[in-house]
C-alpha atoms as a PDB file:
ATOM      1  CA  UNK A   1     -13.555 -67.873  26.169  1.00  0.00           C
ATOM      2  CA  UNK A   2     -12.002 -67.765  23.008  1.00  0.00           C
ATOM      3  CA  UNK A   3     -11.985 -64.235  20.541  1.00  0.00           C
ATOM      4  CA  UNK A   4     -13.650 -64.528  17.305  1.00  0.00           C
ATOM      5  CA  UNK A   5     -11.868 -64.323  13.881  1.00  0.00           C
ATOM      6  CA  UNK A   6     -13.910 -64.298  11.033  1.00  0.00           C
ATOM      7  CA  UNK A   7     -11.777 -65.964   7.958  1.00  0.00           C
ATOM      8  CA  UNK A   8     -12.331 -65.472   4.482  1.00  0.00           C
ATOM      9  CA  UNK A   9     -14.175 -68.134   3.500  1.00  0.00           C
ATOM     10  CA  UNK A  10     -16.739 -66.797   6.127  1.00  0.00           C
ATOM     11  CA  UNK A  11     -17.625 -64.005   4.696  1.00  0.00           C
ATOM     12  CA  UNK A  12     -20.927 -63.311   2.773  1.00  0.00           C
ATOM     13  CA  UNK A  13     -20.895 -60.410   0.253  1.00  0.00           C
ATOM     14  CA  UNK A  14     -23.661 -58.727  -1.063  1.00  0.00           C
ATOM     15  CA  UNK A  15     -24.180 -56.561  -4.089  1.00  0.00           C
ATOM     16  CA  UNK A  16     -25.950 -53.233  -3.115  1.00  0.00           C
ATOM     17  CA  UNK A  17     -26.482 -49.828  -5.790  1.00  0.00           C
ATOM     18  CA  UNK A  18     -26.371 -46.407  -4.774  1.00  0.00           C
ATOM     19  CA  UNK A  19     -28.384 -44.016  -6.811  1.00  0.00           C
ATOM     20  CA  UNK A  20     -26.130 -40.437  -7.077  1.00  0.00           C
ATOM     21  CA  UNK A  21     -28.365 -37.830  -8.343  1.00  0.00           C
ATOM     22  CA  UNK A  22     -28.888 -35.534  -5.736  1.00  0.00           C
ATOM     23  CA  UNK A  23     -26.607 -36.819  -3.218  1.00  0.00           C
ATOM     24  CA  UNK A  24     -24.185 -34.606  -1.552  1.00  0.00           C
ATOM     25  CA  UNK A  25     -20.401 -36.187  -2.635  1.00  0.00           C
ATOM     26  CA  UNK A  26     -18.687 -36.646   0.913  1.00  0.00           C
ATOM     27  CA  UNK A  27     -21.706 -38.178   3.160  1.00  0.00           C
ATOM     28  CA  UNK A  28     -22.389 -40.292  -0.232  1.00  0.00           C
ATOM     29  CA  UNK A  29     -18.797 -41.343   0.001  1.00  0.00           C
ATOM     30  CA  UNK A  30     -18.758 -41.874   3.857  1.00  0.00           C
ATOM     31  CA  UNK A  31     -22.060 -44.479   3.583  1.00  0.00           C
ATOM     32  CA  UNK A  32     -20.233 -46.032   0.112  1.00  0.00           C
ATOM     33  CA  UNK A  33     -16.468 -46.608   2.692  1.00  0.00           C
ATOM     34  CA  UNK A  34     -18.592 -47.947   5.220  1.00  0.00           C
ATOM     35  CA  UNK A  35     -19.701 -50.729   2.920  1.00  0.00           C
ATOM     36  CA  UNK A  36     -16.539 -51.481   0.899  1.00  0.00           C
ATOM     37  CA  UNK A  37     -14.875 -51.792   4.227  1.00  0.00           C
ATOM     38  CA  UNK A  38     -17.795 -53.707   5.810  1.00  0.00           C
ATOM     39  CA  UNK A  39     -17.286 -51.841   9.125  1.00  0.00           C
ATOM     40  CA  UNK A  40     -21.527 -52.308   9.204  1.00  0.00           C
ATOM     41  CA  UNK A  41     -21.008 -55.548   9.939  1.00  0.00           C
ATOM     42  CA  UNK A  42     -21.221 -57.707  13.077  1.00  0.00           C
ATOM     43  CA  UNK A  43     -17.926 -59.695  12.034  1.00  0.00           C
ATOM     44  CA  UNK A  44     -15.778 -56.595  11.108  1.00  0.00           C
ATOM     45  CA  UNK A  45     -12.233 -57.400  11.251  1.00  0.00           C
ATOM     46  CA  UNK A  46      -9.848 -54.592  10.504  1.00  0.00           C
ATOM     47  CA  UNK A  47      -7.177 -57.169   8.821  1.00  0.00           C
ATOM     48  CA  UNK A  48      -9.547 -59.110   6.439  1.00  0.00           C
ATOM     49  CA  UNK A  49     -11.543 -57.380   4.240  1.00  0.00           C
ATOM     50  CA  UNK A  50     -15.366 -58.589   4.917  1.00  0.00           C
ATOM     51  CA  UNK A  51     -17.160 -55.978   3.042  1.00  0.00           C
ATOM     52  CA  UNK A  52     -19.852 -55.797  -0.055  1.00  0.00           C
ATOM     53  CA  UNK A  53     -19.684 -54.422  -3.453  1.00  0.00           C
ATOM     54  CA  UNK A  54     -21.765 -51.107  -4.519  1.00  0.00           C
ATOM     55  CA  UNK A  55     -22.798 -49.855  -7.869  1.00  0.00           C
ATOM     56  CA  UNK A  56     -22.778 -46.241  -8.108  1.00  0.00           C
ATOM     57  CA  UNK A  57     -25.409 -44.650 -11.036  1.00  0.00           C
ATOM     58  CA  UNK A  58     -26.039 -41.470 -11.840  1.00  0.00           C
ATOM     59  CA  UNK A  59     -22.497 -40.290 -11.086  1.00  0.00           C
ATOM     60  CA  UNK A  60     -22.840 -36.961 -12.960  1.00  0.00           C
ATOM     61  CA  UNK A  61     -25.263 -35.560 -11.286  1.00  0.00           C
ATOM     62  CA  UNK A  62     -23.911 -35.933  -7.514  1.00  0.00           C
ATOM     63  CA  UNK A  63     -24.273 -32.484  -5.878  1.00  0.00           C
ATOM     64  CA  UNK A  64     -21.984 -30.628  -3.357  1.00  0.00           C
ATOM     65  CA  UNK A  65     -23.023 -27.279  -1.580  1.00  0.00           C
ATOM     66  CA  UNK A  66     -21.142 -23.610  -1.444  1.00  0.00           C
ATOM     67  CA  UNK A  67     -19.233 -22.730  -4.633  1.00  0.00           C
ATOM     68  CA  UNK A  68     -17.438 -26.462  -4.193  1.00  0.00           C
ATOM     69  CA  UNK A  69     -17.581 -26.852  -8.118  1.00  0.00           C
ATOM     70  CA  UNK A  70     -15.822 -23.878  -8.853  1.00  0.00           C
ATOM     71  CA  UNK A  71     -13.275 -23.647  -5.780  1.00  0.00           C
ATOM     72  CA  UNK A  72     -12.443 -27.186  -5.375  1.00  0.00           C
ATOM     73  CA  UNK A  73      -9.465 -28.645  -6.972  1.00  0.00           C
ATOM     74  CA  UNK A  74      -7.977 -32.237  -8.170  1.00  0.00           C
ATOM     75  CA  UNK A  75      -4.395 -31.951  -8.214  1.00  0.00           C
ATOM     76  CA  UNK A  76      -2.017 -34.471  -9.716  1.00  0.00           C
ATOM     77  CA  UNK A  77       1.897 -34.476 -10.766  1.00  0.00           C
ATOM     78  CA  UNK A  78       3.851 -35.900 -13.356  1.00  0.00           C
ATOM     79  CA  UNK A  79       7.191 -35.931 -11.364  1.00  0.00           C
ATOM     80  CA  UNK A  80       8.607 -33.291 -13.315  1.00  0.00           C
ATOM     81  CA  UNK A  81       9.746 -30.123 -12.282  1.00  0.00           C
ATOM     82  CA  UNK A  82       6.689 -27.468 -13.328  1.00  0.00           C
ATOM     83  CA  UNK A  83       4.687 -31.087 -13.470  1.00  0.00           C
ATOM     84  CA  UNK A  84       1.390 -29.622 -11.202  1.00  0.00           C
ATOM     85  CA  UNK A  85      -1.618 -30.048 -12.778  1.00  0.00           C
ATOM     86  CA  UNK A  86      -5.321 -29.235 -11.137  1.00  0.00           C
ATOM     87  CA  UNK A  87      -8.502 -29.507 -12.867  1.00  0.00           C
ATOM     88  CA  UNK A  88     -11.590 -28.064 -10.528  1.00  0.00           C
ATOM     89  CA  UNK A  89     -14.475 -30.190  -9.901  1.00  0.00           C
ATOM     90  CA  UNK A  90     -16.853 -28.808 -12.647  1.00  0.00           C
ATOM     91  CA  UNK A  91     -14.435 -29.833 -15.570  1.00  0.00           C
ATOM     92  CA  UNK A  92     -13.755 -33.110 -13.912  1.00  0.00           C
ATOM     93  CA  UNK A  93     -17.978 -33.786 -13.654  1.00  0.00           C
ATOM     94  CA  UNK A  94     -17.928 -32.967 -17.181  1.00  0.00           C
ATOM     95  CA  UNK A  95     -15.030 -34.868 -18.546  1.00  0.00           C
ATOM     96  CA  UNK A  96     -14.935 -38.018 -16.210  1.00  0.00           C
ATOM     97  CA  UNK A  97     -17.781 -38.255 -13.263  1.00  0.00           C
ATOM     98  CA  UNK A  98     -17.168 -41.625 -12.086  1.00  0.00           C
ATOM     99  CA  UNK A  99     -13.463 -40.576 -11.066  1.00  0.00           C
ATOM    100  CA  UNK A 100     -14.528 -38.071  -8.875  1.00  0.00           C
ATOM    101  CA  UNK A 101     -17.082 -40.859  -6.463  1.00  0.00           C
ATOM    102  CA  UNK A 102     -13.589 -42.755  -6.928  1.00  0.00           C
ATOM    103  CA  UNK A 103     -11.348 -40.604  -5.601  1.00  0.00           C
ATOM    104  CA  UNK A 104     -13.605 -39.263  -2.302  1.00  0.00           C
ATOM    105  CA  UNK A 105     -14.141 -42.857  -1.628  1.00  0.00           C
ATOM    106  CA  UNK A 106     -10.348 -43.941  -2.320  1.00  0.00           C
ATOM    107  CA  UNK A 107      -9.632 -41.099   0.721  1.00  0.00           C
ATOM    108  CA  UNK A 108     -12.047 -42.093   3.180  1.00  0.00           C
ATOM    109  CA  UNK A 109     -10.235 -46.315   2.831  1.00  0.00           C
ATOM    110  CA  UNK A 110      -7.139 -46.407   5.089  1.00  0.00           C
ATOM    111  CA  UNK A 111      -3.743 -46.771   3.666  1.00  0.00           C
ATOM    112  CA  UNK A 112      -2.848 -50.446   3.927  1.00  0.00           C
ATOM    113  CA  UNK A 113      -2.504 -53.558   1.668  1.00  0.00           C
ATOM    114  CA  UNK A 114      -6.206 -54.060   1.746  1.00  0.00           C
ATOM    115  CA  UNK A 115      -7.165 -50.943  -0.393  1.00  0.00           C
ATOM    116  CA  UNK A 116      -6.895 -52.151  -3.508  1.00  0.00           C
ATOM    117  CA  UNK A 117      -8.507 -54.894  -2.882  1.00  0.00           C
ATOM    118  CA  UNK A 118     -11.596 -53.045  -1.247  1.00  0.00           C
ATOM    119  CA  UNK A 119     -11.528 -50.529  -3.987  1.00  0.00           C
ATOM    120  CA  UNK A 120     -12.061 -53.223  -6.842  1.00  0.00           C
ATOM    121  CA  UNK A 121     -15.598 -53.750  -5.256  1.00  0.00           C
ATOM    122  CA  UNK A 122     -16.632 -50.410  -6.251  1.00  0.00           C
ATOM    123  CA  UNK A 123     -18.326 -50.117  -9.629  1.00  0.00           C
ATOM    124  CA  UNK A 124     -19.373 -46.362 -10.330  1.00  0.00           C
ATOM    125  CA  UNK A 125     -21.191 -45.379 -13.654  1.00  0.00           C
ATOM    126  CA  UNK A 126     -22.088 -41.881 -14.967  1.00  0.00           C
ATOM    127  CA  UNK A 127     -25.358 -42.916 -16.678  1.00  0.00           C
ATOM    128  CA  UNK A 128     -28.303 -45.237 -15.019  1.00  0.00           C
ATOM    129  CA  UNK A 129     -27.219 -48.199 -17.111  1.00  0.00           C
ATOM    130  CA  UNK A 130     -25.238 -50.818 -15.290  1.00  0.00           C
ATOM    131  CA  UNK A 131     -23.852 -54.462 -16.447  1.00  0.00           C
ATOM    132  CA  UNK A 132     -24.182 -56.160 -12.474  1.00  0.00           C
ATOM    133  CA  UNK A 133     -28.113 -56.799 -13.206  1.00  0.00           C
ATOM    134  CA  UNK A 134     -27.458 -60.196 -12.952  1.00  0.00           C
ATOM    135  CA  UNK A 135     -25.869 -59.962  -8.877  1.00  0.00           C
ATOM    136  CA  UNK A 136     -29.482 -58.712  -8.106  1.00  0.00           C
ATOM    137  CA  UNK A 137     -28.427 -55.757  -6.101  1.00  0.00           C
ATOM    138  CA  UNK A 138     -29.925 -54.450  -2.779  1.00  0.00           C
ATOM    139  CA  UNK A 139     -30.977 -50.389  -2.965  1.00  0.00           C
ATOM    140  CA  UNK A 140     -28.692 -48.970   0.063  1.00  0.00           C
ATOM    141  CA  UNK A 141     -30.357 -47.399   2.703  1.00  0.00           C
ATOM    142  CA  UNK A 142     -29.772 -44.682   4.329  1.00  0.00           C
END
């Protein structure tokens, strides 16, 4: 008996849209992963990337429990010495919501040539309004 491989031109994507508002940020992110990566599927394959594409709305109004919008941080560097910068998750809602569904999800994808390329199928907007009407997109279930 021979072991399955699924190859590329096998694969069937689908389009599916998340609605945020009200959704806690990490198990949001996990379900969102799970889909990029296409682990839900029968074919998985850990080498080929076999998953589907979501559309996040509603980005800004994603919700996260304790004092996580005061305490938690996003930290980046320039390189140079002194070059640590933070923002905390309140004043990144504010200035740019989508980044912050990006980056949970971007953490959650392992570390391998494939990321980018699962990442592009993510489409995240801050408002309701979404140009992928035209894909005909599945709600996501929980």
């Amino acid at each position: 008996m021979k072991t399955y491989s699924p190859k590329k031109q096998d694969i069937e994507r689908t389009w599916y849209i998340v609605d945020a508002s009200g959704k806690r940020l990490g198990r949001l992110a996990t379900e969102i992963a799970v889909k990029l990566r296409g682990k839900d599927k029968p074919q998985f394959a850990p080498h080929i990337d076999c998953g589907d594409y979501v559309i996040v709305i509603n980005a800004k109004d994603i919700a996260v429990t304790g004092n996580k919008m005061e305490d938690k941080q996003y930290y980046r560097h320039s390189g140079y010495p002194g070059g640590l910068r933070k923002k905390p998750l309140k004043q990144l809602l504010e200035e740019n919501p989508e980044e912050v569904i990006i980056k949970a999800v971007r953490g959650m994808i392992p570390r391998n040539k494939l990321r980018k390329e699962v990442m592009m199928k993510l489409k995240v907007f801050a408002g309701s309004e979404h140009p992928h009407e035209a894909q005909k997109p599945q709600p996501l279930t929980d």
